[in-house]
N, C-alpha and C. Protein backbone atom coordinates (compact mmCIF):
# COMPACT_ATOMS: atom_id res chain seq x y z
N UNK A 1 22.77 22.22 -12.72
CA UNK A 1 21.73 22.98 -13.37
C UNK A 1 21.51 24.28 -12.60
N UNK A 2 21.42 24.83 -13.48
CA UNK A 2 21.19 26.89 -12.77
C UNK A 2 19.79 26.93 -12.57
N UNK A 3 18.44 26.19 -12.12
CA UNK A 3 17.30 25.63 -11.27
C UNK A 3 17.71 25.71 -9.88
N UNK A 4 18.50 24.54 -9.87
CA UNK A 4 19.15 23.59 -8.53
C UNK A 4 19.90 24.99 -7.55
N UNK A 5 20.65 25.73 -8.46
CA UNK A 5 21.41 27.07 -7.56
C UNK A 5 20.65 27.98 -7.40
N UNK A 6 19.44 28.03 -8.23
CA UNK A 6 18.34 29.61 -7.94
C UNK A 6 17.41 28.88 -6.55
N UNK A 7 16.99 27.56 -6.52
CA UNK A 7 16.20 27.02 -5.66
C UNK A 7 16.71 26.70 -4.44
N UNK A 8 18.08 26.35 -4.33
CA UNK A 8 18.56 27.04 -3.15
C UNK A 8 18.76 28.30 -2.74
N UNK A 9 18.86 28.99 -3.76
CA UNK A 9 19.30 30.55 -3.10
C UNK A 9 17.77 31.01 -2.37
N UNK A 10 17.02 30.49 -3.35
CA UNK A 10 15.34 31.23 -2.78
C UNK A 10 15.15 30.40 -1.20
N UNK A 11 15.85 29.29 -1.08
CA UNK A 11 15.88 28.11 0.19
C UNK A 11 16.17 29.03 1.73
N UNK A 12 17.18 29.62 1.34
CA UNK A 12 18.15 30.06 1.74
C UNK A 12 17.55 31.12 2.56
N UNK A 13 16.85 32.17 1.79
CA UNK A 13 15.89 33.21 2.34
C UNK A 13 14.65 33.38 2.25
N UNK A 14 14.29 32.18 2.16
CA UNK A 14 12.73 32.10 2.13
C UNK A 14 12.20 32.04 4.05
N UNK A 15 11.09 32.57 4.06
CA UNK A 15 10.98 32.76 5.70
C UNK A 15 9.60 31.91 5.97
N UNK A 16 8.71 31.10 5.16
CA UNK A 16 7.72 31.00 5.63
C UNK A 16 8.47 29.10 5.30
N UNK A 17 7.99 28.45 6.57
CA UNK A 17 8.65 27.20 6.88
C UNK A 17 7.98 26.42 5.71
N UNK A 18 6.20 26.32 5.37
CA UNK A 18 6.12 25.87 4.28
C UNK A 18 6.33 26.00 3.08
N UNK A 19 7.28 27.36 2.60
CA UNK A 19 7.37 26.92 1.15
C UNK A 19 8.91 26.74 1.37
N UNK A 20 9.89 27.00 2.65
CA UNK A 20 10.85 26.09 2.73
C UNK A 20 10.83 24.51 2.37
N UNK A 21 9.86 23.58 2.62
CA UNK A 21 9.78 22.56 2.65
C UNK A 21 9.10 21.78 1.16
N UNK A 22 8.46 23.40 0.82
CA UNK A 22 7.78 22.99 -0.97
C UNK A 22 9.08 22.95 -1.77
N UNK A 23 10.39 23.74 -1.15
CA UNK A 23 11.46 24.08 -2.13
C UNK A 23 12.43 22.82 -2.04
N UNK A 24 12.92 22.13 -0.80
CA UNK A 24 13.75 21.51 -0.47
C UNK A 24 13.03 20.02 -1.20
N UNK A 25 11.76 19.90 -0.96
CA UNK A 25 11.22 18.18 -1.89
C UNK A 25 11.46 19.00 -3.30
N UNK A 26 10.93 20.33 -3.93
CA UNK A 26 11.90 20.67 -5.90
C UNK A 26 13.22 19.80 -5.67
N UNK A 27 14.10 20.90 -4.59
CA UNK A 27 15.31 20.09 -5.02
C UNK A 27 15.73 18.90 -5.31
N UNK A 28 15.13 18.10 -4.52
CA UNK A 28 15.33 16.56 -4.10
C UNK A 28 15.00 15.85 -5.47
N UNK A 29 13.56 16.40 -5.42
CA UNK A 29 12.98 15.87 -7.39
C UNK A 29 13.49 16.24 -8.10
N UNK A 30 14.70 17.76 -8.47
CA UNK A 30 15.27 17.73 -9.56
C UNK A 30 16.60 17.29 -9.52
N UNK A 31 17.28 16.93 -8.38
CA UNK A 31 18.04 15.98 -8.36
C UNK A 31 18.32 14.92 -8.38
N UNK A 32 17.04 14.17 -7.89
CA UNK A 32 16.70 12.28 -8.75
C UNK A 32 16.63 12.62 -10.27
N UNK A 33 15.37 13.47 -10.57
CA UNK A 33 15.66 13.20 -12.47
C UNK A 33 16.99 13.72 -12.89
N UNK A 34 17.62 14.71 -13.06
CA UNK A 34 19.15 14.55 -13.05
C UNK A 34 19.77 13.98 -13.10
N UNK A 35 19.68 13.34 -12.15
CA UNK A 35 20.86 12.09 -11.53
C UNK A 35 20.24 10.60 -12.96
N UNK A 36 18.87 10.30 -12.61
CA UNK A 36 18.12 9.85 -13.63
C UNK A 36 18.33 9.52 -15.32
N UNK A 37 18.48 11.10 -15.30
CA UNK A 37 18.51 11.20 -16.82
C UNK A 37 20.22 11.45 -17.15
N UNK A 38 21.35 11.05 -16.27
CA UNK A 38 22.53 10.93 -16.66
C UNK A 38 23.00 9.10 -16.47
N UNK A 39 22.25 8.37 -15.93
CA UNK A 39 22.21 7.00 -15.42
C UNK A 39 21.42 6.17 -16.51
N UNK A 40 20.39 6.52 -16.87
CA UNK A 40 19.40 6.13 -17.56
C UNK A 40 20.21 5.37 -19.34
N UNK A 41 20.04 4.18 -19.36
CA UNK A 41 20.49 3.43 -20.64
C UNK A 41 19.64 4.30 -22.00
N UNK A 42 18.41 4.74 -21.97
CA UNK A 42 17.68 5.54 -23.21
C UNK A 42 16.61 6.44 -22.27
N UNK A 43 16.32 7.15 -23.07
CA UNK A 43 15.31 8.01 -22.90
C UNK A 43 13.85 7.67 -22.28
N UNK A 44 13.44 6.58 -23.08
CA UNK A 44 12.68 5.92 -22.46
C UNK A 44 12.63 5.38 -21.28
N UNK A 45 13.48 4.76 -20.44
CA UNK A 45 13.70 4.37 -19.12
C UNK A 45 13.75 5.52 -18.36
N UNK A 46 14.51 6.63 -18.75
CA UNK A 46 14.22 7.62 -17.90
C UNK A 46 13.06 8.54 -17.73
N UNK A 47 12.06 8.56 -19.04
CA UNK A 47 11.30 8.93 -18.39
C UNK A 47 10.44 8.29 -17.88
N UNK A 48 10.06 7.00 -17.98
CA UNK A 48 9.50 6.20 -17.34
C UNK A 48 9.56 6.37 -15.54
N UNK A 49 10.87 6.66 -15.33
CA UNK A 49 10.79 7.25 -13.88
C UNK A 49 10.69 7.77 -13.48
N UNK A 50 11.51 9.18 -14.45
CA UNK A 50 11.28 10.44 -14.00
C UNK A 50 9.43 11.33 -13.83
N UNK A 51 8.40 10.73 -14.57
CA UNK A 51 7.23 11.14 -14.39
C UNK A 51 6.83 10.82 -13.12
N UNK A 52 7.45 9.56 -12.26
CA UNK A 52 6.83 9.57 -10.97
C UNK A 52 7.66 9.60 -9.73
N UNK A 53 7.86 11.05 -9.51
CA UNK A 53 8.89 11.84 -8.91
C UNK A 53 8.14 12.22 -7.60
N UNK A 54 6.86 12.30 -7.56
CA UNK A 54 5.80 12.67 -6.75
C UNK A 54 5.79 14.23 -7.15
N UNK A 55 5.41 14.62 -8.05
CA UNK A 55 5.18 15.46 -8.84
C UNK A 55 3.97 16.54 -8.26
N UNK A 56 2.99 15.42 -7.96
CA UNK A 56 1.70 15.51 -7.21
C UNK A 56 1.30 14.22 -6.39
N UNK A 57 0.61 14.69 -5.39
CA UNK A 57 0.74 14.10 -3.97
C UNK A 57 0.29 12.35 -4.45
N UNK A 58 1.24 11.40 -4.66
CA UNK A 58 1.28 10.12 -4.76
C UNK A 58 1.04 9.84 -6.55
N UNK A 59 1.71 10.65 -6.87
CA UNK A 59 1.48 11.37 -8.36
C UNK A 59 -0.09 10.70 -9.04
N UNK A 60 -1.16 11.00 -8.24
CA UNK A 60 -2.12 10.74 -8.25
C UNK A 60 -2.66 12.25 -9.71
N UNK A 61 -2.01 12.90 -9.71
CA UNK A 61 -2.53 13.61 -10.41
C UNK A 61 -1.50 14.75 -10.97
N UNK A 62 -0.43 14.06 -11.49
CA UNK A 62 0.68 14.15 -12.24
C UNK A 62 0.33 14.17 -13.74
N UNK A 63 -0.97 13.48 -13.89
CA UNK A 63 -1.58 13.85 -15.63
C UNK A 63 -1.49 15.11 -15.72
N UNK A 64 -2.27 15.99 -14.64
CA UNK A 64 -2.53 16.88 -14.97
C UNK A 64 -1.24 17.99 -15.10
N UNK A 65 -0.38 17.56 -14.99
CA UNK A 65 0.73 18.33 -15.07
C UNK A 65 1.50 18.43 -16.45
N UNK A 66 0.79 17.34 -16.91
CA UNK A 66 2.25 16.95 -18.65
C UNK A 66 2.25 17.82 -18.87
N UNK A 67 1.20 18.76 -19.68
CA UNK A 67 1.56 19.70 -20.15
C UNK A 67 2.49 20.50 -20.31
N UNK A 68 3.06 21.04 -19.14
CA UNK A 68 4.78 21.51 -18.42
C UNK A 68 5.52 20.33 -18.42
N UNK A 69 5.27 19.33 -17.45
CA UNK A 69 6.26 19.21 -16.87
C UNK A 69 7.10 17.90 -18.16
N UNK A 70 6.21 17.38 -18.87
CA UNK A 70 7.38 16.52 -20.44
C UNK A 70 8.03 17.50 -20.90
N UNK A 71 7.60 18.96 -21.43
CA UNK A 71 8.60 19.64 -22.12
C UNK A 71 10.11 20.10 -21.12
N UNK A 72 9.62 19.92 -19.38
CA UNK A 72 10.98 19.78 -18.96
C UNK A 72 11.55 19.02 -18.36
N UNK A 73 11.00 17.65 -18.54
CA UNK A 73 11.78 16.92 -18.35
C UNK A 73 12.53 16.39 -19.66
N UNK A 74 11.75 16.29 -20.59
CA UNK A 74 12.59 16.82 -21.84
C UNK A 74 13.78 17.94 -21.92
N UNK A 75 13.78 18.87 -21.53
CA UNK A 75 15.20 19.95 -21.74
C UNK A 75 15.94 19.57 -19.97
N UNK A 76 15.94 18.42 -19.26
CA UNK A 76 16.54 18.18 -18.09
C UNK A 76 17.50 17.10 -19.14
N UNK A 77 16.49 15.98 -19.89
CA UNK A 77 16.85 14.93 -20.45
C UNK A 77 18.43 15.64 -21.48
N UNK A 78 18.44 16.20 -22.07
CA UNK A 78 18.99 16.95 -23.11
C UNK A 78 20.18 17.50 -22.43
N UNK A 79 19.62 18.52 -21.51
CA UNK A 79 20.31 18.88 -20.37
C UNK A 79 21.99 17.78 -19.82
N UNK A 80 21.14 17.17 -19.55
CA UNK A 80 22.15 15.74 -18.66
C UNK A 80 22.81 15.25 -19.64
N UNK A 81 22.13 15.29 -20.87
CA UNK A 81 23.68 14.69 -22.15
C UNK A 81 24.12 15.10 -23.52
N UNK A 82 24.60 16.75 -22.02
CA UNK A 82 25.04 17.57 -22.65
C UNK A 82 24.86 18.47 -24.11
N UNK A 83 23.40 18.15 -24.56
CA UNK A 83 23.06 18.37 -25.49
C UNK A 83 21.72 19.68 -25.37
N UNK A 84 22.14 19.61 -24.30
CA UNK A 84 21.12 21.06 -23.78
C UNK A 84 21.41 22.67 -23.14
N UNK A 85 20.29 23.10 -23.05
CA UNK A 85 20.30 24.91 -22.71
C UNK A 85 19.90 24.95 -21.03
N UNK A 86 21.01 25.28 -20.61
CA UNK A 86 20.83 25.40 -18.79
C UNK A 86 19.02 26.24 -18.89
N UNK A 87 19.06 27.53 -19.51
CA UNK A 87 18.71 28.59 -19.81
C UNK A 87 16.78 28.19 -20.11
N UNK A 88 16.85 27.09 -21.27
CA UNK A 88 15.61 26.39 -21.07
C UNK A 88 15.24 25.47 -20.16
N UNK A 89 16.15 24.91 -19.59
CA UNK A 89 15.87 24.00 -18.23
C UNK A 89 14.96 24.81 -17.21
N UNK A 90 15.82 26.14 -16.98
CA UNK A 90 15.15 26.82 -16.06
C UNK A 90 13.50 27.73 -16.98
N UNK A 91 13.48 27.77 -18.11
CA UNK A 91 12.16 28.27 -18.32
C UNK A 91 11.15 27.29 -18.17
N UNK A 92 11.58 26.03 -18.47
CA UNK A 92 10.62 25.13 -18.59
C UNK A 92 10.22 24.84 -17.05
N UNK A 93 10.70 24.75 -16.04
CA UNK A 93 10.81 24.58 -14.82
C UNK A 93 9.82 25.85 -14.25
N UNK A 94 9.76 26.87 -14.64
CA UNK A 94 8.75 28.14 -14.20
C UNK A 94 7.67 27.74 -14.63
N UNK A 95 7.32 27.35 -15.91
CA UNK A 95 6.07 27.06 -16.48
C UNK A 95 5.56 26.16 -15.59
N UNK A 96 6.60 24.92 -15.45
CA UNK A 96 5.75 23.73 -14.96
C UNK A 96 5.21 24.43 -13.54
N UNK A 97 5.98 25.04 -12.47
CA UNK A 97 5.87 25.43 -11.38
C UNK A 97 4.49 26.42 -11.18
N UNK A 98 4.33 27.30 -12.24
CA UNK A 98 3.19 27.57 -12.18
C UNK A 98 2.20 27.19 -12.66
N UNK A 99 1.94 26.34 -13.24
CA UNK A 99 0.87 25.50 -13.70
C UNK A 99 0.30 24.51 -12.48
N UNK A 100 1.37 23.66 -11.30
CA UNK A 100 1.48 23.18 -10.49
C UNK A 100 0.82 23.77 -9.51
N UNK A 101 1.34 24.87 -9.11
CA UNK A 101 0.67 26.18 -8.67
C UNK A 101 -0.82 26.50 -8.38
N UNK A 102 -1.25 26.43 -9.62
CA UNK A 102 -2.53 27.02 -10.07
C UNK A 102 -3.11 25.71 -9.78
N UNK A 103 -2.62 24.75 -10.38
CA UNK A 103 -3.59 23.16 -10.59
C UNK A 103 -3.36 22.90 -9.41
N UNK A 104 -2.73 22.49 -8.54
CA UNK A 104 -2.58 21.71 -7.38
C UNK A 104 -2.98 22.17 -6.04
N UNK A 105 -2.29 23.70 -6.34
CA UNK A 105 -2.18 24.06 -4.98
C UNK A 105 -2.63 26.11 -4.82
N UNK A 106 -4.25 25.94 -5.18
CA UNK A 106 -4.72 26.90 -5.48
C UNK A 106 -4.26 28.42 -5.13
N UNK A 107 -4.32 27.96 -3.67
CA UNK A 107 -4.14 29.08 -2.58
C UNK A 107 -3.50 29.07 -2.26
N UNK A 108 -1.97 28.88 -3.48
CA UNK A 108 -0.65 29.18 -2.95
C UNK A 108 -0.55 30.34 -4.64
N UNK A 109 -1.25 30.14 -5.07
CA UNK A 109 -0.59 30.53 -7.00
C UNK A 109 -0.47 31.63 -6.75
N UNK A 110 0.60 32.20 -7.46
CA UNK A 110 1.43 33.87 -7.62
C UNK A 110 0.53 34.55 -8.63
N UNK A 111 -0.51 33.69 -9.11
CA UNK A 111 -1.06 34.92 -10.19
C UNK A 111 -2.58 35.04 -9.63
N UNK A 112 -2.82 36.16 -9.58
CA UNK A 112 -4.08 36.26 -8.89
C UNK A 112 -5.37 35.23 -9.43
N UNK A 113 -6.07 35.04 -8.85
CA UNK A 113 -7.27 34.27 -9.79
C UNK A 113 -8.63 35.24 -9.55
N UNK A 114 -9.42 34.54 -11.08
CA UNK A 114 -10.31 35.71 -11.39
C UNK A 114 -11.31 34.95 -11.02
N UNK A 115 -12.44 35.78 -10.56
CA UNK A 115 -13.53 35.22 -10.05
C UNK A 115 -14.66 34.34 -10.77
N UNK A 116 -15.80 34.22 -10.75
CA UNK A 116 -17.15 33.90 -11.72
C UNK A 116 -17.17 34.68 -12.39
N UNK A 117 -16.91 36.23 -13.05
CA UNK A 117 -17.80 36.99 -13.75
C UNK A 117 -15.98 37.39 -14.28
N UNK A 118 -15.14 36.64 -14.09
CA UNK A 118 -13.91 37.29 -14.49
C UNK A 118 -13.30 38.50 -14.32
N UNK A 119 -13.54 38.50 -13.15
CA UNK A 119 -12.71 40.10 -12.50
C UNK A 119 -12.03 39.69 -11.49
């Protein structure tokens, strides 16, 4: 998956040790569901596993993620048998990432946040 090669490349030259270590557990998680969703007897079994990837910390709060992250584990699923778009793998994978972002891990999110009065 063209994810797996952009998330190393960012691995690669990323300089701050923690989001080295935010990038290297992506990889790891999009290489179990991968691996997952090419192993997996139906759809159902795989995602049955693939939702608890540790998504969020003891996927204690991995609900709050569906939103993103079914529609890509859905185009991973598709993806893996051969019936998919590298191209949406990786959009769906930004969405989820920033949603993750914002929900999880405030004071890391790339998009600024707006205050009480919305400025």
């Amino acid at each position: 998956m063209q994810i797996l090669q952009d998330l190393t490349a960012r691995l690669e030259s990323e300089d701050s040790y923690f989001q080295q270590y935010l990038i290297k557990e992506d990889i790891a998680r999009l290489n179990r569901v991968y691996t997952g969703a090419q192993a997996a007897a139906d759809e159902t079994e795989y995602r049955k596993s693939a939702l608890y990837q540790g998504w969020s910390t003891d996927d204690l709060r991995t609900g709050e993620l569906l939103p993103k992250l079914e529609p890509l584990l859905a185009a991973i699923w598709q993806f893996a048998r051969a019936n998919g778009d590298d191209q949406l793998v990786s959009h769906c994978w930004r969405e989820f990432d920033q949603l993750r972002m914002e929900r999880l891990l405030g004071c890391l999110s790339r998009v600024p946040q707006l205050d009480e009065n919305g400025v």
